[in-house]
PDB file of N, CA and C in Angstrom:
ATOM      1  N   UNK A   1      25.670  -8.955 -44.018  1.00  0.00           N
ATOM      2  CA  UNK A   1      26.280 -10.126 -44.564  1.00  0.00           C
ATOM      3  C   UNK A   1      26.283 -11.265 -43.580  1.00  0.00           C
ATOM      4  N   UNK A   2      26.694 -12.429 -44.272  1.00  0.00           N
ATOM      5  CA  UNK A   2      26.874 -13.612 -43.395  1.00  0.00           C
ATOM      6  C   UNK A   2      28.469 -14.043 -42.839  1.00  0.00           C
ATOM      7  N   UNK A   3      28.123 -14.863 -41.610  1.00  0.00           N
ATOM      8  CA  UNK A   3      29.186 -14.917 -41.356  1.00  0.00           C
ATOM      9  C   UNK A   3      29.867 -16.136 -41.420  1.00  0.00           C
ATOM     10  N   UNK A   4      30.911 -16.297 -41.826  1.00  0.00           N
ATOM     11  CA  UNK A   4      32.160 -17.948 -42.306  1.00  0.00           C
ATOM     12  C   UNK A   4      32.049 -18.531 -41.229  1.00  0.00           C
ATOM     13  N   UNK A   5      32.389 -19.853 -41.411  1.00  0.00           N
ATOM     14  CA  UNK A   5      32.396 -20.945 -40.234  1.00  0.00           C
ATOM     15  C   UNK A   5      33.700 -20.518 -39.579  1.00  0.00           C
ATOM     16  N   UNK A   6      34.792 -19.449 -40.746  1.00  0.00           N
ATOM     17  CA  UNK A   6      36.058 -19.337 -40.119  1.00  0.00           C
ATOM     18  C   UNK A   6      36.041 -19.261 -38.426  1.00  0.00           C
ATOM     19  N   UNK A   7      35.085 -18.576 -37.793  1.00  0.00           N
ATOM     20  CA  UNK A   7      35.371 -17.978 -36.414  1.00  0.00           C
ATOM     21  C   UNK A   7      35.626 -19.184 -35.839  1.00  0.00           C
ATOM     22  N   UNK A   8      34.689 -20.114 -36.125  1.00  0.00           N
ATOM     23  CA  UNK A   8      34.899 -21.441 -35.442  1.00  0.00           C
ATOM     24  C   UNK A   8      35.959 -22.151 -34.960  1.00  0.00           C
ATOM     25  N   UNK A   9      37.401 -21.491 -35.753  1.00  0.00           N
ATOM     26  CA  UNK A   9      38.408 -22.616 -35.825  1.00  0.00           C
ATOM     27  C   UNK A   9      39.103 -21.695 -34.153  1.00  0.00           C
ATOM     28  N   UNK A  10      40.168 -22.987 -33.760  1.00  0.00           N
ATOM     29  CA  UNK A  10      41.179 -22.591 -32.639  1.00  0.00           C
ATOM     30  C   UNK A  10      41.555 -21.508 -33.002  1.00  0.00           C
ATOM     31  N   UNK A  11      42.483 -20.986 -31.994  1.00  0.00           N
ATOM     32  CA  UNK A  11      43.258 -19.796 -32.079  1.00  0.00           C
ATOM     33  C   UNK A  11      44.469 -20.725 -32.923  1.00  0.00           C
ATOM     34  N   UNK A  12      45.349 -19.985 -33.741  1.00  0.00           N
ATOM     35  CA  UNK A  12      46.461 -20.215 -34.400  1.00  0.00           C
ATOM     36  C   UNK A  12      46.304 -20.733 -35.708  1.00  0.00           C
ATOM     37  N   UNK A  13      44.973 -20.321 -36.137  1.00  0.00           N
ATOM     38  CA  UNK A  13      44.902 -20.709 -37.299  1.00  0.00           C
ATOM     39  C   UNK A  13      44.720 -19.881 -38.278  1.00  0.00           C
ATOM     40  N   UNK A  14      44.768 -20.083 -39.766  1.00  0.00           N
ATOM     41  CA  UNK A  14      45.257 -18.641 -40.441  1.00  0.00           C
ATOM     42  C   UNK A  14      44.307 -19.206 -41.882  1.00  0.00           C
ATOM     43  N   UNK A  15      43.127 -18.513 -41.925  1.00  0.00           N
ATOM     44  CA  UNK A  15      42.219 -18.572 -43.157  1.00  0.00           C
ATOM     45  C   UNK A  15      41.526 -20.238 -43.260  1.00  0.00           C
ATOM     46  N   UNK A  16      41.994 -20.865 -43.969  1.00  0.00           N
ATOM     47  CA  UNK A  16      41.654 -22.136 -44.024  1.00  0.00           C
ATOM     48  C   UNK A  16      42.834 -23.261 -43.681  1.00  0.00           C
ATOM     49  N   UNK A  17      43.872 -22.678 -43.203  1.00  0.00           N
ATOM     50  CA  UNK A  17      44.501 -23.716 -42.863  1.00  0.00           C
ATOM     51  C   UNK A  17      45.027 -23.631 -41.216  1.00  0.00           C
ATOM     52  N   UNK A  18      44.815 -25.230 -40.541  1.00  0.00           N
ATOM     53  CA  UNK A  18      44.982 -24.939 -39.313  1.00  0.00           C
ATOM     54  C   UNK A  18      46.275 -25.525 -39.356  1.00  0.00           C
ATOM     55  N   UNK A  19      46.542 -25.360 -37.526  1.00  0.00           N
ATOM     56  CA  UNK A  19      47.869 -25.490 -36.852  1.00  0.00           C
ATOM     57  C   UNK A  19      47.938 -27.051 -36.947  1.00  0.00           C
ATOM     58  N   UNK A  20      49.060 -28.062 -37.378  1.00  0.00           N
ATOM     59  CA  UNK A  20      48.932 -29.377 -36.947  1.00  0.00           C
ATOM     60  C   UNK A  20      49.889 -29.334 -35.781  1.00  0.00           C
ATOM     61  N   UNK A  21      49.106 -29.616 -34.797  1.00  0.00           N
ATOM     62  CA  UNK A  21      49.613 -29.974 -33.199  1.00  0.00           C
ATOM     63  C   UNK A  21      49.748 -31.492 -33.423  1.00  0.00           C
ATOM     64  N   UNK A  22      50.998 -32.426 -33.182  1.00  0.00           N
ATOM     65  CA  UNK A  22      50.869 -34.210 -32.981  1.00  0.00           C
ATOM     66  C   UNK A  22      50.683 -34.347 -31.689  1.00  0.00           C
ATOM     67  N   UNK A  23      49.951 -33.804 -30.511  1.00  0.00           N
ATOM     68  CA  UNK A  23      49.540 -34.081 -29.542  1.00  0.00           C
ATOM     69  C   UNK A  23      48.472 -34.078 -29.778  1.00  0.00           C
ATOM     70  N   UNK A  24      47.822 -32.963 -30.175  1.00  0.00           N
ATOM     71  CA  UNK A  24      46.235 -32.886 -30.645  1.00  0.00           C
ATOM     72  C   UNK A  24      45.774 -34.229 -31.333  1.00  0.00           C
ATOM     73  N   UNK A  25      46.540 -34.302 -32.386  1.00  0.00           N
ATOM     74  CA  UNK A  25      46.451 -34.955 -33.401  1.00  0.00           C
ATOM     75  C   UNK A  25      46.579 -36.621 -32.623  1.00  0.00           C
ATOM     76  N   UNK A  26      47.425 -36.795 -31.975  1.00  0.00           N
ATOM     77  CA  UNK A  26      47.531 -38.387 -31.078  1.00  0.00           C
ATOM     78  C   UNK A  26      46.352 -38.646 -30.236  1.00  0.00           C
ATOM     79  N   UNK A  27      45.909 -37.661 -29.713  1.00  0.00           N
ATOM     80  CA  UNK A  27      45.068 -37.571 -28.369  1.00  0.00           C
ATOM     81  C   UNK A  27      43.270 -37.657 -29.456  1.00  0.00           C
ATOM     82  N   UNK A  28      43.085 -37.058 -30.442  1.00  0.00           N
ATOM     83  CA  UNK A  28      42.089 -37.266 -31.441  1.00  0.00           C
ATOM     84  C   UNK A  28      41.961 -39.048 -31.732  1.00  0.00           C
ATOM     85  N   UNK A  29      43.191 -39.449 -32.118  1.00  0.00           N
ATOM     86  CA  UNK A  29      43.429 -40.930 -33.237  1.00  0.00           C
ATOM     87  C   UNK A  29      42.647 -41.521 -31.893  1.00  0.00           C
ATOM     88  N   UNK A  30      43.727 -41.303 -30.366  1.00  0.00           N
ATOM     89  CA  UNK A  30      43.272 -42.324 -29.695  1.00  0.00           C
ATOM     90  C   UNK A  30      41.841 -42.162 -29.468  1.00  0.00           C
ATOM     91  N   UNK A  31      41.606 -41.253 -29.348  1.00  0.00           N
ATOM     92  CA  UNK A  31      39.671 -40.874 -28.408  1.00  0.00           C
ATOM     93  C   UNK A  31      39.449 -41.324 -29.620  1.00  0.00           C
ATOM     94  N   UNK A  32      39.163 -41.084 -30.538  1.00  0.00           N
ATOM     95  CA  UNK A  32      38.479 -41.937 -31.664  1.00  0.00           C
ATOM     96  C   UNK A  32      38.674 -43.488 -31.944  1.00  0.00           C
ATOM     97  N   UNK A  33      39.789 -44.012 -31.361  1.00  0.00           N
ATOM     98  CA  UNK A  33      39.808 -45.707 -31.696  1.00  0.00           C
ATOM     99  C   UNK A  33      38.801 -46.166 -30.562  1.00  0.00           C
ATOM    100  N   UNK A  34      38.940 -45.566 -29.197  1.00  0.00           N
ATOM    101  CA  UNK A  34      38.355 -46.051 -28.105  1.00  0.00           C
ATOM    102  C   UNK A  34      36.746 -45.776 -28.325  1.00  0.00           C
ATOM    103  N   UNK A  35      36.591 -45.106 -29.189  1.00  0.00           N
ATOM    104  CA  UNK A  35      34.799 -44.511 -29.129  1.00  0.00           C
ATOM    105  C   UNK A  35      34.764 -45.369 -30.334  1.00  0.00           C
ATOM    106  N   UNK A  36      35.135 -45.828 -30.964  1.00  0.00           N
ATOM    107  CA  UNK A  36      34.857 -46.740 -32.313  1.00  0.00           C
ATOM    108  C   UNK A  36      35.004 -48.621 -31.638  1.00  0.00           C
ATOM    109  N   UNK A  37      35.697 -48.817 -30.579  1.00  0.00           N
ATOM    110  CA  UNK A  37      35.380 -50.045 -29.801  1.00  0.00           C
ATOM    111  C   UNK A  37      34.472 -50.470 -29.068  1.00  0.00           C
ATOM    112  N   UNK A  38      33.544 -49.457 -29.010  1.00  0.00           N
ATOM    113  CA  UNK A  38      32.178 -49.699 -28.782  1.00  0.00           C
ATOM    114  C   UNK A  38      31.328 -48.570 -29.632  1.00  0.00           C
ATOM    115  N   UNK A  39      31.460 -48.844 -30.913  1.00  0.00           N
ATOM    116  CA  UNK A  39      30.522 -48.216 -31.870  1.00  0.00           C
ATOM    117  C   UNK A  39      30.107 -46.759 -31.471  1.00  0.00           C
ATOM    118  N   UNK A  40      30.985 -46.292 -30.860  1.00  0.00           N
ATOM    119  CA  UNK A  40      30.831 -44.185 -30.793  1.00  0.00           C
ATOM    120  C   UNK A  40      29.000 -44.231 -30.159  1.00  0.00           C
ATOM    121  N   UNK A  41      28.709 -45.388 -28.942  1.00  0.00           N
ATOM    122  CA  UNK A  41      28.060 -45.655 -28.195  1.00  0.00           C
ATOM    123  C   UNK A  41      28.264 -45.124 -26.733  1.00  0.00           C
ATOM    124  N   UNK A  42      27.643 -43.778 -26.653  1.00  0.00           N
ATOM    125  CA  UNK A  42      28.159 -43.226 -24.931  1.00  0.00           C
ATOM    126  C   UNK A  42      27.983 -43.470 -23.900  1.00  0.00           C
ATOM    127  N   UNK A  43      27.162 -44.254 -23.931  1.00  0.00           N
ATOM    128  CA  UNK A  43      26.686 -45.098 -22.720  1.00  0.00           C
ATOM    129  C   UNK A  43      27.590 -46.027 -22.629  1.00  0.00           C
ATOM    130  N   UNK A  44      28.183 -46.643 -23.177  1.00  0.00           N
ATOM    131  CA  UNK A  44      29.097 -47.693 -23.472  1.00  0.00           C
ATOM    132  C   UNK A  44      30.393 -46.990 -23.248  1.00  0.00           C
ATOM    133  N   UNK A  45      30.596 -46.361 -23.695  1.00  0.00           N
ATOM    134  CA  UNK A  45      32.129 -45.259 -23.232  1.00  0.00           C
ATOM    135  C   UNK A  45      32.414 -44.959 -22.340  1.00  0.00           C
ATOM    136  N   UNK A  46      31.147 -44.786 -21.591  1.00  0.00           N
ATOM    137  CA  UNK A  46      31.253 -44.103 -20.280  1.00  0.00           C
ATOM    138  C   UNK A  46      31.235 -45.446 -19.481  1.00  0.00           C
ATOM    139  N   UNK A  47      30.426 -46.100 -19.376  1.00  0.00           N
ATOM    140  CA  UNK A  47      30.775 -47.581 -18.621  1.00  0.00           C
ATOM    141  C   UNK A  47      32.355 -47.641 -18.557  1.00  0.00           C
ATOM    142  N   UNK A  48      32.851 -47.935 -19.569  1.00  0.00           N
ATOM    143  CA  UNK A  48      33.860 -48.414 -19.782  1.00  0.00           C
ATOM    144  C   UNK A  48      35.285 -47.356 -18.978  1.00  0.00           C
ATOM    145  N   UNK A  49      35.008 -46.112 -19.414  1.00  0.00           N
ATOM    146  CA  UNK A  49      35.860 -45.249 -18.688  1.00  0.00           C
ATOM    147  C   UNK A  49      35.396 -45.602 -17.125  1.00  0.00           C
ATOM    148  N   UNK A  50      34.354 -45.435 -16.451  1.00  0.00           N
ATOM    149  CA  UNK A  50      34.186 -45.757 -15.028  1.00  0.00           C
ATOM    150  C   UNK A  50      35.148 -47.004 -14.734  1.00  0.00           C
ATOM    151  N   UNK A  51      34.661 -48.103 -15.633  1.00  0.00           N
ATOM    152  CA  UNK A  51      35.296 -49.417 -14.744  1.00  0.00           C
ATOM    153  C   UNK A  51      37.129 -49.486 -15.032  1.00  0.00           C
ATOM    154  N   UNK A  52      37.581 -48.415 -16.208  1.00  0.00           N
ATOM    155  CA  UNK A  52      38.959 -48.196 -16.202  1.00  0.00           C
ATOM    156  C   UNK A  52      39.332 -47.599 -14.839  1.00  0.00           C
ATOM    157  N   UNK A  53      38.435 -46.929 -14.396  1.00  0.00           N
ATOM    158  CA  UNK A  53      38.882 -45.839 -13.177  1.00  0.00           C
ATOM    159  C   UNK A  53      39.139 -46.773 -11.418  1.00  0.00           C
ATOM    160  N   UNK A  54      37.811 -47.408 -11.631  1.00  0.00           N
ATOM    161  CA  UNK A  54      38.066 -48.723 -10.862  1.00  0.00           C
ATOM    162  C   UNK A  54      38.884 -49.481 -10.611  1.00  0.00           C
ATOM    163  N   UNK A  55      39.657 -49.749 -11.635  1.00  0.00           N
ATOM    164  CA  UNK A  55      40.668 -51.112 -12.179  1.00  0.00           C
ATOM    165  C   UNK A  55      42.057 -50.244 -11.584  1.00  0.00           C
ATOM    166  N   UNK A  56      41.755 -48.744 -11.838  1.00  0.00           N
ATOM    167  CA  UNK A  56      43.104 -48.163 -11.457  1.00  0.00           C
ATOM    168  C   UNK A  56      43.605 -48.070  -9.892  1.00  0.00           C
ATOM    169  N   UNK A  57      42.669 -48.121  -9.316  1.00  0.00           N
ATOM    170  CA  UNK A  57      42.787 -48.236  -7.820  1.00  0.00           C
ATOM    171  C   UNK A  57      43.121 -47.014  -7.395  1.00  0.00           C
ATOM    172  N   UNK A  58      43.054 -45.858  -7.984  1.00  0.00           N
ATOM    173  CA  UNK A  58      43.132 -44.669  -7.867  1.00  0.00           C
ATOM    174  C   UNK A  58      41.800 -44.074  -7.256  1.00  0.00           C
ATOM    175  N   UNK A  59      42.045 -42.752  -6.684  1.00  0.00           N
ATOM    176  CA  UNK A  59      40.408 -42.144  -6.302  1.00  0.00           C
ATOM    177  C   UNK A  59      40.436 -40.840  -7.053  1.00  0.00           C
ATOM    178  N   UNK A  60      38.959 -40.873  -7.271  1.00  0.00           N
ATOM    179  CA  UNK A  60      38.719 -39.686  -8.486  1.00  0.00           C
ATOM    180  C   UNK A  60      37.403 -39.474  -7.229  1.00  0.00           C
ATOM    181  N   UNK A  61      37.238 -37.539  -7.618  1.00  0.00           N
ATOM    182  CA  UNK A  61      37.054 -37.194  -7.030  1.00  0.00           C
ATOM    183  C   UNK A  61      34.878 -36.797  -8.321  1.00  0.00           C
ATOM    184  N   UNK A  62      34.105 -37.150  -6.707  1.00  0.00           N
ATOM    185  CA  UNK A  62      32.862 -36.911  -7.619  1.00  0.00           C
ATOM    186  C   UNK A  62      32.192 -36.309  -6.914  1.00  0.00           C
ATOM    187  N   UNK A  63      30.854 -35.495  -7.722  1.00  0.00           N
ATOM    188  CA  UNK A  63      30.272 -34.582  -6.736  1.00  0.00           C
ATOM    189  C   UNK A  63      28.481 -34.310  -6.671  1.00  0.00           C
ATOM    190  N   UNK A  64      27.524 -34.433  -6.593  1.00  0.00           N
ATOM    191  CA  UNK A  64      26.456 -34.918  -6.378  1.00  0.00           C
ATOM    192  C   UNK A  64      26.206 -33.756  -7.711  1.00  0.00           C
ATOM    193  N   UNK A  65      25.103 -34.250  -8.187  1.00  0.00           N
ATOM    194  CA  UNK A  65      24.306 -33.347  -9.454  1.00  0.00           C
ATOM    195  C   UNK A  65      24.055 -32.250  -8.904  1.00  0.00           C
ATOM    196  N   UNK A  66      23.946 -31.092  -9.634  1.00  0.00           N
ATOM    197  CA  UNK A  66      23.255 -29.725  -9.074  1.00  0.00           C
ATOM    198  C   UNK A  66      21.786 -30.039  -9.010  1.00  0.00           C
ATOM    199  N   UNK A  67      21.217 -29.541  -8.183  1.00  0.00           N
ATOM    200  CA  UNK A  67      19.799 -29.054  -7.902  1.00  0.00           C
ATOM    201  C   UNK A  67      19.784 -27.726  -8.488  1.00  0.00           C
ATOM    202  N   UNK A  68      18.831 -27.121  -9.730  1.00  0.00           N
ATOM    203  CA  UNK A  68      18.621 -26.157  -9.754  1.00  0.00           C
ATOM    204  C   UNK A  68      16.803 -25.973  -9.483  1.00  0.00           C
ATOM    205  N   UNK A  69      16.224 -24.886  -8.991  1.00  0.00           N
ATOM    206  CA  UNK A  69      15.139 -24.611  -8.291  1.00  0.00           C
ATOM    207  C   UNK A  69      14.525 -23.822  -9.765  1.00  0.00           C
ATOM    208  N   UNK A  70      13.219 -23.896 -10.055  1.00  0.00           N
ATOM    209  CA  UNK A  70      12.902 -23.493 -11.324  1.00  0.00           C
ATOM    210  C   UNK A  70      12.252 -21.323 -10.555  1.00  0.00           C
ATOM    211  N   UNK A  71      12.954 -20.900 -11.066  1.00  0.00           N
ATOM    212  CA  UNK A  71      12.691 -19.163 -10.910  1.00  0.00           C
ATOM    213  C   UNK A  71      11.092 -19.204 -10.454  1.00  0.00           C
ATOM    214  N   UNK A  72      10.918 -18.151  -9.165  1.00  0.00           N
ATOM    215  CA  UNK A  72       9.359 -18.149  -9.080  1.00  0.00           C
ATOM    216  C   UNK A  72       8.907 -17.090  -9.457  1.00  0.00           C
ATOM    217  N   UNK A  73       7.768 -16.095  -9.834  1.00  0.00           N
ATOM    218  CA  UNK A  73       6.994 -14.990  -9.987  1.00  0.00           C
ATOM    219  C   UNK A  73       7.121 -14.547  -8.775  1.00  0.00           C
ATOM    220  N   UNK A  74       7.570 -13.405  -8.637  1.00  0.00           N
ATOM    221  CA  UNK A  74       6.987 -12.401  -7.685  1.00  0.00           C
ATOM    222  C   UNK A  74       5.428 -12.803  -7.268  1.00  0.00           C
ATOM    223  N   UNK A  75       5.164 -13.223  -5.810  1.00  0.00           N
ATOM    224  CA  UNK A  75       3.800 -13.122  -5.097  1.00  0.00           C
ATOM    225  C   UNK A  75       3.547 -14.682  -5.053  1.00  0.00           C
ATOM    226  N   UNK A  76       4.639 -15.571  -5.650  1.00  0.00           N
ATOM    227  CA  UNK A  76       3.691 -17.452  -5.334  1.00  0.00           C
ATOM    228  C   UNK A  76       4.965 -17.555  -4.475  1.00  0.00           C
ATOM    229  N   UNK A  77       4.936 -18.001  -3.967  1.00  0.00           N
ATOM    230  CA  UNK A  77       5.911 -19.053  -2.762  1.00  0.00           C
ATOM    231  C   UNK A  77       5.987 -18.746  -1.910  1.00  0.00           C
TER     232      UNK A  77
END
């Protein structure tokens, strides 16, 4: 057989109806007004979160990209 999208949902949820959390639910409205002020454009989101981070005069902590090395065959390198 096949399987329901049910698995998909959070923990605390019961058949088809989920948990309403109003934190969840606040923290959704807002990330969605702010991604809709620049047209749910991520490049644009992300600008925008950087130069918030800036403005805060706070330090956030960043860390260079991973290097991953592509696997070799036994006998080349």
């Amino acid at each position: 057989g096949t399987q329901g999208s049910d698995y998909l949902h959070p923990r605390g949820t019961f058949g088809d109806k989920t948990m309403n959390d109003p934190i969840v639910e606040e923290v959704r409205r807002v990330r969605d007004a702010h991604a809709a002020m620049f047209n749910y454009d991520l490049d644009a989101i992300f600008q925008d979160i950087k130069e918030q981070e800036k403005k805060s005069g706070q330090k956030f902590v960043t860390y260079p990209p991973r290097r991953t090395e592509p696997e070799r065959k036994n006998g080349s390198g």
